[in-house]
Protein backbone atom coordinates (compact mmCIF):
# COMPACT_ATOMS: atom_id res chain seq x y z
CA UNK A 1 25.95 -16.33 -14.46
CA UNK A 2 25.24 -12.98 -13.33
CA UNK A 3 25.69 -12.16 -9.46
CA UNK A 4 24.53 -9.47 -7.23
CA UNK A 5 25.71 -7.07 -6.05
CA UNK A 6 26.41 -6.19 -2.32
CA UNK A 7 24.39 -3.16 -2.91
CA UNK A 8 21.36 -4.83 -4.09
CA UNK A 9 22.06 -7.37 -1.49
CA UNK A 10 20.88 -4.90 1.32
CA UNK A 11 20.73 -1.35 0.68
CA UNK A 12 18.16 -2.43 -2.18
CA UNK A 13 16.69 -4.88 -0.37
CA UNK A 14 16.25 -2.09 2.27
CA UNK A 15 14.54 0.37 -0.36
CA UNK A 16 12.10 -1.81 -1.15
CA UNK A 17 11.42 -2.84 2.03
CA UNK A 18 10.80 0.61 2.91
CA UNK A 19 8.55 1.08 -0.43
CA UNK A 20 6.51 -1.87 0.54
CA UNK A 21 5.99 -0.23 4.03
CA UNK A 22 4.39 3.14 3.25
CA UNK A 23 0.66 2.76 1.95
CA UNK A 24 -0.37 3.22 -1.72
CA UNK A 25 4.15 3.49 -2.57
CA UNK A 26 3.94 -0.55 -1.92
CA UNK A 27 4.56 -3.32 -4.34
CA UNK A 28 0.72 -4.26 -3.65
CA UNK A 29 -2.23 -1.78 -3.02
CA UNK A 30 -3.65 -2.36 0.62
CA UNK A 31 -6.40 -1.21 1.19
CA UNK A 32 -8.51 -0.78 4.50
CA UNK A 33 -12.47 -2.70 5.17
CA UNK A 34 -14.92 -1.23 3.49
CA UNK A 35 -13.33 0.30 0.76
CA UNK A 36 -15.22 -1.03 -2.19
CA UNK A 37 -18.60 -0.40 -0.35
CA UNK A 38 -21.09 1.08 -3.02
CA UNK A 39 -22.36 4.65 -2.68
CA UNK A 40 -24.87 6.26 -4.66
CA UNK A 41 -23.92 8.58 -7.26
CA UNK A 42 -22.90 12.50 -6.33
CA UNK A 43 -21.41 11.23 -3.07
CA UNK A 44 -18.13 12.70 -2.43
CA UNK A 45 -15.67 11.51 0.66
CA UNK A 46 -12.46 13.84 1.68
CA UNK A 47 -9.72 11.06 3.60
CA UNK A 48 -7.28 12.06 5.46
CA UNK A 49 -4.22 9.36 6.71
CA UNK A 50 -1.53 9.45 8.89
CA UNK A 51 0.38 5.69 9.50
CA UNK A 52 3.57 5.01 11.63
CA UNK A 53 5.41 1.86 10.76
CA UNK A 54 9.08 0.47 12.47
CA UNK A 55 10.97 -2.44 11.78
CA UNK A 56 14.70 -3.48 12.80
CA UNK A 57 15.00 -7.33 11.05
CA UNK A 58 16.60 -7.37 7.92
CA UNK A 59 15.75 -10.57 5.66
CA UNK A 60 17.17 -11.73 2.33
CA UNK A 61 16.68 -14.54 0.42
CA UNK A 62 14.28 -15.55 3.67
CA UNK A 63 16.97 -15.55 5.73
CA UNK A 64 17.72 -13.11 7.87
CA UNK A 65 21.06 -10.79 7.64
CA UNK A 66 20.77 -8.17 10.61
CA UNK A 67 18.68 -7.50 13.69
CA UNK A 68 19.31 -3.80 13.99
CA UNK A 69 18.32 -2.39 10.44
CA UNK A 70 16.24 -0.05 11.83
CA UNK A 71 13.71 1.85 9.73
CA UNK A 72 10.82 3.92 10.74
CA UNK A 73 8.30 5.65 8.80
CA UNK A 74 5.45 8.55 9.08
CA UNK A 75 3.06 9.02 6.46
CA UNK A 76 0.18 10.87 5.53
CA UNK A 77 -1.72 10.88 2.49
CA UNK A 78 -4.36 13.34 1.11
CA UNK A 79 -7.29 11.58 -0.70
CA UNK A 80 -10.85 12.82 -2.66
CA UNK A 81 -13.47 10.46 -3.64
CA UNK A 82 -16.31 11.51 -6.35
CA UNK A 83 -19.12 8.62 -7.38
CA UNK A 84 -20.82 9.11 -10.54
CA UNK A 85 -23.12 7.47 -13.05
CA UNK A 86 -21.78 6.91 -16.05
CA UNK A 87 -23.34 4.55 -18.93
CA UNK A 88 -25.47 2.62 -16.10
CA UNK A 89 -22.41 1.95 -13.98
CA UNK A 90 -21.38 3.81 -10.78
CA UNK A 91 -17.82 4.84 -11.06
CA UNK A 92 -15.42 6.61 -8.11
CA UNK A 93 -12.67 8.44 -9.61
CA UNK A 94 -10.25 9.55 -7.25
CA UNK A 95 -6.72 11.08 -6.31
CA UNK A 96 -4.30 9.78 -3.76
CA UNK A 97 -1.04 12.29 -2.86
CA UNK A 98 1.27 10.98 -0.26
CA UNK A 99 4.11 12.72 1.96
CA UNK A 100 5.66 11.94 4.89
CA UNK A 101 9.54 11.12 6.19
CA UNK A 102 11.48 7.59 6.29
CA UNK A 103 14.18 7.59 9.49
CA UNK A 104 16.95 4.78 9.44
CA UNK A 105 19.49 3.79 11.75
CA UNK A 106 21.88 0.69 13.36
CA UNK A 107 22.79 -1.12 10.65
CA UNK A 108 21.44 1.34 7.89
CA UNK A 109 22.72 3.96 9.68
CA UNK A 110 23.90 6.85 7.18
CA UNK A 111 21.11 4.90 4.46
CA UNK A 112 19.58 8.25 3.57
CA UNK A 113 16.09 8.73 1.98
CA UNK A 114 14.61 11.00 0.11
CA UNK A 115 11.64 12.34 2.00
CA UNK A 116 8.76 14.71 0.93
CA UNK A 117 5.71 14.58 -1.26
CA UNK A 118 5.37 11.54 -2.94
CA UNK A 119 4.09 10.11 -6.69
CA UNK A 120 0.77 11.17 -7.04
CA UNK A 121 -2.15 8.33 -7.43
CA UNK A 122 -5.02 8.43 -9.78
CA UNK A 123 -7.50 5.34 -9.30
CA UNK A 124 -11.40 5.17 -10.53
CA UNK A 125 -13.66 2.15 -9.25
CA UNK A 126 -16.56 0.66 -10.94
CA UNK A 127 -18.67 -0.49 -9.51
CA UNK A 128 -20.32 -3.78 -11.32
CA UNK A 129 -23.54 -4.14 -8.56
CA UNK A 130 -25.30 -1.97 -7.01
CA UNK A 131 -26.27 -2.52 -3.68
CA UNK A 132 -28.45 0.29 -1.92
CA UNK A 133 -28.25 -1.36 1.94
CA UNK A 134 -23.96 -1.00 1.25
CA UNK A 135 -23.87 -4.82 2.26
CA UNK A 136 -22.56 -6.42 -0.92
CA UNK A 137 -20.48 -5.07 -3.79
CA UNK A 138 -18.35 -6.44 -6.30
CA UNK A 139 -15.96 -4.02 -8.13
CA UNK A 140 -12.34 -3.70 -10.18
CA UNK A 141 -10.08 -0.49 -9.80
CA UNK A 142 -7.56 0.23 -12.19
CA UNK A 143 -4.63 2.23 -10.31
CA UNK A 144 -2.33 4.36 -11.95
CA UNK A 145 1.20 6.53 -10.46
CA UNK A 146 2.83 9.17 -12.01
CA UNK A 147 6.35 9.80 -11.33
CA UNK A 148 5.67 13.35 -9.96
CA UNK A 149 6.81 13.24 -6.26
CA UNK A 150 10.68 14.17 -5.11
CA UNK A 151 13.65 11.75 -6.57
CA UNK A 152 17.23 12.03 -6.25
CA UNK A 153 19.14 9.15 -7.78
CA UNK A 154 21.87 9.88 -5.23
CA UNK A 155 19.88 8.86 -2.06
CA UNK A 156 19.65 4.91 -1.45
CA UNK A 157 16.27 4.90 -0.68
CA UNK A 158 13.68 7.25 -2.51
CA UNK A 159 10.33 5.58 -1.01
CA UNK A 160 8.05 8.46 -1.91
CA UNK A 161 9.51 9.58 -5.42
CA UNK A 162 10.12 6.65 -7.90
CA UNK A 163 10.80 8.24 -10.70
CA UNK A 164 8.54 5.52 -12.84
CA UNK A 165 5.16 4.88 -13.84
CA UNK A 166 3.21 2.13 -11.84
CA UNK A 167 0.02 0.30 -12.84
CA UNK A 168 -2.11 -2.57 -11.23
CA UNK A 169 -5.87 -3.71 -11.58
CA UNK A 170 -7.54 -5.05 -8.28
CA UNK A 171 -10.90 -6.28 -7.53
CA UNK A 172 -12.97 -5.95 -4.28
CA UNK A 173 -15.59 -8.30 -3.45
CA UNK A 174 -17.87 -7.17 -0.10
CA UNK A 175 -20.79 -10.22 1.00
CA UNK A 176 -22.25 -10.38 4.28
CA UNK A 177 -21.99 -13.49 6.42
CA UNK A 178 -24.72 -12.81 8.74
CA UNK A 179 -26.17 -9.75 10.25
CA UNK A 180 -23.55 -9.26 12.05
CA UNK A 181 -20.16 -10.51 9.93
CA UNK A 182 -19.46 -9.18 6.77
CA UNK A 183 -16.36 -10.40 4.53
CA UNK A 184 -14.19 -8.46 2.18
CA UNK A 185 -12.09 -10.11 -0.47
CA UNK A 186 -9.39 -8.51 -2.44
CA UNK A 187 -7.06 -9.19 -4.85
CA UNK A 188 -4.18 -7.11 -7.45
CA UNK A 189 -1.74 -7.59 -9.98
CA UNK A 190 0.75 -4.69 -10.54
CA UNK A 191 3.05 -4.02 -13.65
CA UNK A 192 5.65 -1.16 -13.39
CA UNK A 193 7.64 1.19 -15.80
CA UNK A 194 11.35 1.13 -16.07
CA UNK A 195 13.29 3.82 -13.96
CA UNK A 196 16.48 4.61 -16.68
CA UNK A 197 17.94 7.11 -14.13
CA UNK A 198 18.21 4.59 -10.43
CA UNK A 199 21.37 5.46 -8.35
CA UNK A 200 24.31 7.62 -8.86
CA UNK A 201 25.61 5.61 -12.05
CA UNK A 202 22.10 6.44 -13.68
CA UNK A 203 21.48 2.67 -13.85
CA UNK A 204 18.38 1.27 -15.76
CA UNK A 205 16.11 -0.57 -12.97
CA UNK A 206 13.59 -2.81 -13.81
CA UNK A 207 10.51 -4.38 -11.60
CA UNK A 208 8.48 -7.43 -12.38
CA UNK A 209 4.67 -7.84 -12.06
CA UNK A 210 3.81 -8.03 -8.29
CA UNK A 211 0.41 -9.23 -6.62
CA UNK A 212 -1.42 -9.39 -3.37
CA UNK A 213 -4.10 -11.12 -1.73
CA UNK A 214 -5.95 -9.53 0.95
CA UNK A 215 -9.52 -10.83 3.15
CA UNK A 216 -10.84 -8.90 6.01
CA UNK A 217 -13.18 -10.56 8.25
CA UNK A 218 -15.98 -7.51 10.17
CA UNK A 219 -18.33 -7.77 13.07
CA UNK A 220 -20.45 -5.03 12.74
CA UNK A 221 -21.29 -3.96 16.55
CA UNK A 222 -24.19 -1.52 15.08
CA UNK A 223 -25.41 1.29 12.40
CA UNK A 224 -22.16 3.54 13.49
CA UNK A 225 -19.30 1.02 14.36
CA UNK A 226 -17.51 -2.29 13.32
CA UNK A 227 -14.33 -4.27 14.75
CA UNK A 228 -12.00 -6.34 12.44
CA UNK A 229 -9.28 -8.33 11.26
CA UNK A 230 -6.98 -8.37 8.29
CA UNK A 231 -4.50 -11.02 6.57
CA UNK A 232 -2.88 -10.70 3.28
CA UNK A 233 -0.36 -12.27 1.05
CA UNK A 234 1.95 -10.22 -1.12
CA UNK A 235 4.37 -11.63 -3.86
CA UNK A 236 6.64 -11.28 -6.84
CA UNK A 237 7.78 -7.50 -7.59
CA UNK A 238 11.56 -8.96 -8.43
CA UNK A 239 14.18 -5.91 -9.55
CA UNK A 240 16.87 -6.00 -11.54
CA UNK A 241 19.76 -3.51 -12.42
CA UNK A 242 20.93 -3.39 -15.94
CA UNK A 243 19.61 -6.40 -16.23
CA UNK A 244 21.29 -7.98 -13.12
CA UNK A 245 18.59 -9.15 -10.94
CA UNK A 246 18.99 -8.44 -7.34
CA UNK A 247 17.15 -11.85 -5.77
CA UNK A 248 14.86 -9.60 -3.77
CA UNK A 249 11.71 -11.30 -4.67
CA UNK A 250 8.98 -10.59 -2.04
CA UNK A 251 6.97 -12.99 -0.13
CA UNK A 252 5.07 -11.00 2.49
CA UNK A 253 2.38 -11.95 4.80
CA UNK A 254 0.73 -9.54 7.63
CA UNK A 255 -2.35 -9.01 10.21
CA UNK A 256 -3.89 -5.86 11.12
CA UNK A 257 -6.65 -5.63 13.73
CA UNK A 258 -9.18 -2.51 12.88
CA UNK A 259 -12.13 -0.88 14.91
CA UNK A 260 -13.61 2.10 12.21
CA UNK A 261 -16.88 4.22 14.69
CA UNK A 262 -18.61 7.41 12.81
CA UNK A 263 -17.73 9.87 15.79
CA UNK A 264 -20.62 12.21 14.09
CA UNK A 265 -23.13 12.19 11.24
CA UNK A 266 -20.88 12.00 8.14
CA UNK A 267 -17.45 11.75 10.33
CA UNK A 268 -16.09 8.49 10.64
CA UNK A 269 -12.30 7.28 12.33
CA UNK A 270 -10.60 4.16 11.81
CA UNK A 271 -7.50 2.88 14.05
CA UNK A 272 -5.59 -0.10 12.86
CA UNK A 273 -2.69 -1.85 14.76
CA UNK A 274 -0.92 -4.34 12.66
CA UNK A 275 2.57 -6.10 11.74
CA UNK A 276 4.15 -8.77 9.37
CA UNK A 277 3.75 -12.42 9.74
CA UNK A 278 6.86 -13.23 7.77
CA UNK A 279 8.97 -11.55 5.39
CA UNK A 280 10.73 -13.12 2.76
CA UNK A 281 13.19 -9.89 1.45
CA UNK A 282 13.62 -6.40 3.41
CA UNK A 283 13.20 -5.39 6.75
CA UNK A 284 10.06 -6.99 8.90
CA UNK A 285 7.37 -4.85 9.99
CA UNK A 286 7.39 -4.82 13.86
CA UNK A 287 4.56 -2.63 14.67
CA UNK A 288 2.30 -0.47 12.23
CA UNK A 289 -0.21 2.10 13.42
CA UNK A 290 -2.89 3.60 10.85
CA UNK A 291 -5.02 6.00 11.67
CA UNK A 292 -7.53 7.49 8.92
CA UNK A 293 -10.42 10.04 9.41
CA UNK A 294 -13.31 10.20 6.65
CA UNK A 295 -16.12 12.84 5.87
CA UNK A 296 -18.55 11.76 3.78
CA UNK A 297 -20.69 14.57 1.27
């Protein structure tokens, strides 16, 4: 039988804990509510990010190994939205490029990471119902990363750069509740590409197909502002090294509370507060803060 190693026992376990932290590098594409709300074609949105995440218990196997495994994370990511018309169907294409820095310390202590710009994201919705009140939509994205951002095979963790290509279809589902609640339903399947160059031996790493479930529950307050709250279910996303898998199969579950308010015409902010429920491999989310500003064209 093949065993693990101590590596992938917790520095790897640590990598991907730190990949599943920082948004659109996870193992799962999390999105915020209100994404997959339908626009009219020729609408363009510009989105800037910035999230701060921090965790210090280390789990494997759903047991946990250390309580001082600190990791901390800032993040930004640059995104541009375009809707179109294309055969009868409104489609958003779109770009995603994130940076940002990944500090460790206690127990991963000297657990470097590479830090910098990160893979870049292409996505394009389409949208399969049009809805001109923005109250119901149902839609399917396909994502797609490139291995462009900053990899060195010699750092344990590398949560921006991969050095792979990634791949998952979701769906969004939006349906009001009332006048006043509105649910969103989302869920994604993710395949990735083989990275034949991971750690200082050049091993060959390979991921299996991950998935996530996500619903987020809004009460719309009026025209310009909404309050909410968000669970979701992440799972699968095993790796293995030269074929020796490293028994850090994911089972993640997390809340986020949200309150999104168009400050001005066009100009909308959104402040989330969030942390894991329970964490199956990796280091537990303690506290996550998202903040995201949107102008819409």
């Amino acid at each position: 039988m093949k065993r693990r190693t101590p590596m992938g026992r917790r520095g790897h376990a640590a990598a991907c804990a730190v990949a599943l932290a920082l948004p659109g590098l996870a193992c799962a594409v999390t999105i915020d509510a209100g994404d997959y709300t339908y626009l009219p074609a020729g609408t363009s949105l510009a989105v800037g990010y910035y999230q701060h995440t921090e965790g210090r218990q280390l789990y494997a196997g759903g047991k946990k190994v250390a309580d001082q495994a600190r990791v901390e994370a800032d993040v930004g990511i640059l995104r541009g939205v375009h809707y179109v018309d294309v055969g009868g169907l409104t489609m958003a294409p779109q770009f995603l490029l994130p940076f940002g820095r990944v500090h460790t310390g206690g127990d991963l202590a000297g657990v470097d990471a590479t830090n910098g710009v990160g893979d870049l994201i292409l996505a394009s919705t389409i949208h399969l119902m049009k809805d001109p009140e923005g109250r119901r939509a149902f839609a399917v994205t396909p994502w797609l990363w490139l291995p462009t951002g900053r990899y060195d095979r010699n750092a344990p963790l590398n949560p921006f750069g991969e050095n792979r290509w990634k791949f998952a279809l979701q769906t969004g589902w939006i349906t009001p509740l009332s006048e006043r609640f509105t649910l969103d339903l989302i869920a994604d399947g993710q395949v990735f590409g083989r990275n034949g160059d991971y750690g200082p031996t050049g091993a060959t790493l390979r991921q299996r197909p991950a998935w996530e479930l996500q619903s987020h529950l809004r009460y719309n307050l009026g025209a310009a502002t909404w309050v909410g709250g968000m669970l979701s279910q992440a799972g699968g996303g095993e790796t293995e090294i030269d074929g020796i898998a490293q028994g850090d199969r994911q089972r993640r579950s997390k809340a986020l509370l949200s309150v999104a308010h168009f400050v001005a015409p066009g100009w909308q902010v959104l402040t989330s507060l969030g942390r894991d429920l329970s964490v199956r491999s990796g280091v537990k989310e303690d506290a996550r803060l998202n903040l995201r500003l949107l102008k819409v064209f």
